[in-house]
Protein backbone atom coordinates (compact mmCIF):
# COMPACT_ATOMS: atom_id res chain seq x y z
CA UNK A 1 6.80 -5.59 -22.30
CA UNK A 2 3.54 -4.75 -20.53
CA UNK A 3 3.37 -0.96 -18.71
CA UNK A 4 2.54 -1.37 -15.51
CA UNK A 5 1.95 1.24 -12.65
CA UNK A 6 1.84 1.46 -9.33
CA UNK A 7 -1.69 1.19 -9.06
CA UNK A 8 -1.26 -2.32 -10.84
CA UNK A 9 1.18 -2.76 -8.40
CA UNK A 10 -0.76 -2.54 -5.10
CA UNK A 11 -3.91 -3.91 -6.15
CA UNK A 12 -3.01 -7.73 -4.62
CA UNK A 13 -2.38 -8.29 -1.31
CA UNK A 14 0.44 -10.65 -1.67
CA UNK A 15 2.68 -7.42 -3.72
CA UNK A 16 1.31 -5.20 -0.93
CA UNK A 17 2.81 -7.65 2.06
CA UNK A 18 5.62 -8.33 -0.27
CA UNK A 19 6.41 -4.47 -0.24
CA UNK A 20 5.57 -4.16 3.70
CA UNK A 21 8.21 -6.72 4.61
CA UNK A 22 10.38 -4.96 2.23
CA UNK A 23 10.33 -1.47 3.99
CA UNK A 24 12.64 -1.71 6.33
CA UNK A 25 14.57 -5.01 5.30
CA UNK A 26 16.31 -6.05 1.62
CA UNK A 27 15.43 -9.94 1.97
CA UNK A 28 16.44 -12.19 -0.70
CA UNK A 29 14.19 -13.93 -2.64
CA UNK A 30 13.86 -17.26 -0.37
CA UNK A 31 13.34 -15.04 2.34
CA UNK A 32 10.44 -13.20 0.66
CA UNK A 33 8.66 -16.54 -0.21
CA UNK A 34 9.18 -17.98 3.41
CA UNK A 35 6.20 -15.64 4.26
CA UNK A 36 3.90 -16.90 1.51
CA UNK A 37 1.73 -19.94 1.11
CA UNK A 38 2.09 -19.90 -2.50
CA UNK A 39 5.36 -21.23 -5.07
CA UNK A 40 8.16 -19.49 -4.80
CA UNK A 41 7.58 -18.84 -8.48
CA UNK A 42 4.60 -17.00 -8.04
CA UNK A 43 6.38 -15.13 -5.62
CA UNK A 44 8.83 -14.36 -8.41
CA UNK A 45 6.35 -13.15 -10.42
CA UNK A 46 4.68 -10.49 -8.06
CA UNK A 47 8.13 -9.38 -7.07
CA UNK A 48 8.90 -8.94 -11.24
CA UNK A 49 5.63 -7.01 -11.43
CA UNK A 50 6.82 -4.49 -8.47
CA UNK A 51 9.88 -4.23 -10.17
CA UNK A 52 8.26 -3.25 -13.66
CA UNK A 53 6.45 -0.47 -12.09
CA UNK A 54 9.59 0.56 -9.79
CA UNK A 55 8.51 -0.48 -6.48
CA UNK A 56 11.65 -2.58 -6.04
CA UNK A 57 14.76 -3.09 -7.15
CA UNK A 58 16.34 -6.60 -7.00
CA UNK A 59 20.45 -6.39 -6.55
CA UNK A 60 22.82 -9.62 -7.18
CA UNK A 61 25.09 -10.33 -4.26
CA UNK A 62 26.98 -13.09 -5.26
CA UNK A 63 24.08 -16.24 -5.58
CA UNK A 64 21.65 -14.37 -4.03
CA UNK A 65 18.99 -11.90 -5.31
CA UNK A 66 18.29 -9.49 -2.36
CA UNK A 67 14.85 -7.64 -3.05
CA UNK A 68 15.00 -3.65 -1.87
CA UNK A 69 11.73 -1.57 -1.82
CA UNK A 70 11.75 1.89 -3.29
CA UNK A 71 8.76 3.67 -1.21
CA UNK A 72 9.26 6.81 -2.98
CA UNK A 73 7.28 5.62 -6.00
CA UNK A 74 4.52 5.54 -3.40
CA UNK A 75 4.25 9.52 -3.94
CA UNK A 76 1.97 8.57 -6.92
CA UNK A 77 -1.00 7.02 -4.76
CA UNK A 78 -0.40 9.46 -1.94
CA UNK A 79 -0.87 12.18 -4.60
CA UNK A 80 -4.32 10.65 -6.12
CA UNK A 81 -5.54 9.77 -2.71
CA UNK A 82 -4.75 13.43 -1.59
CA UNK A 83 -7.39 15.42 -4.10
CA UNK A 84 -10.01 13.67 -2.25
CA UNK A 85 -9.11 14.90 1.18
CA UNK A 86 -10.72 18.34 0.60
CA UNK A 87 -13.68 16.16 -0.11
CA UNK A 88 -13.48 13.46 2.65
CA UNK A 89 -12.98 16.62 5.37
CA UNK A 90 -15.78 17.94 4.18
CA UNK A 91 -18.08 14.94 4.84
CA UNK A 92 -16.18 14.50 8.24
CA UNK A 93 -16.89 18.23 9.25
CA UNK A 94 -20.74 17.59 8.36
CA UNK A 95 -20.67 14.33 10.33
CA UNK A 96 -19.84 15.95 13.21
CA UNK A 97 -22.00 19.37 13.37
CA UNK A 98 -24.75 16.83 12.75
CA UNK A 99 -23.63 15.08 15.93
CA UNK A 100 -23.54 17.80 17.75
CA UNK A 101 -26.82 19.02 16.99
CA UNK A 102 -28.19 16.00 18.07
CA UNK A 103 -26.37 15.88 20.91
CA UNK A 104 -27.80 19.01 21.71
CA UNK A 105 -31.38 18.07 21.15
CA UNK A 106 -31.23 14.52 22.83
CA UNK A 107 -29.94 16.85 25.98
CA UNK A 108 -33.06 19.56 25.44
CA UNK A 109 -35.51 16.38 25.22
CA UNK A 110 -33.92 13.97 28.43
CA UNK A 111 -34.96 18.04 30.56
C-alpha cells in the first residue's frame, strides 16, 4: 500500500472540493460525484486517496457508503504553513513602513 499524506492529499483540486463539500455534510458517494464532471470512479479514487491519508472516513449504512471528513488531520498543513508566518509578517511589516514613507514624501513633494 502506498503512504500517502496530507500534503498528497490536497494537492488536486477535485480532493480539495471533495473535502469542502464534506465539512459540514457526510454525503454518500453518488452524492459526492453529482458535483463532478468526471466518472464516478475517479471520484472513488480521490475519495480512497483522502481516506489513505485520514482525511475521511467512509461509514456503511445499509447500501450506501456515506463519506465523513475528518478536518483535524488538517493540523498538519496549518502547522507547516505556520513557521512561515514569522517570515510572511515580516515582509508585510516592511511593505507597509515603505508605504508610509512614501506616503510621506509624495505629501512633502505635492507642497
Amino acid at each position: 500500500m502506498i503512504r500517502r499524506d496530507v500534503f498528497q492529499a490536497i494537492a488536486d483540486p477535485n480532493r480539495r472540493a471533495i473535502l469542502g463539500m464534506l465539512a459540514d455534510n457526510q454525503l454518500n458517494l453518488n452524492q459526492v460525484a453529482a458535483h463532478f464532471d468526471i466518472t464516478r470512479s475517479a471520484v472513488s479514487q480521490h475519495i480512497k486517496i483522502l481516506t489513505e491519508c485520514g482525511l475521511v472516513i467512509v461509514n456503511q449504512k445499509g447500501r450506501e457508503r456515506y463519506c465523513e471528513a475528518r478536518m483535524e488531520k488538517l493540523g498538519e498543513v496549518w502547522d507547516w504553513l505556520n513557521q512561515y508566518a514569522a517570515f510572511w509578517n515580516d515582509k508585510f511589516d516592511a511593505m507597509e513602513k515603505l508605504l508610509k514613507e512614501l506616503q510621506a514624501k509624495n505629501k512633502e513633494d505635492a507642497k
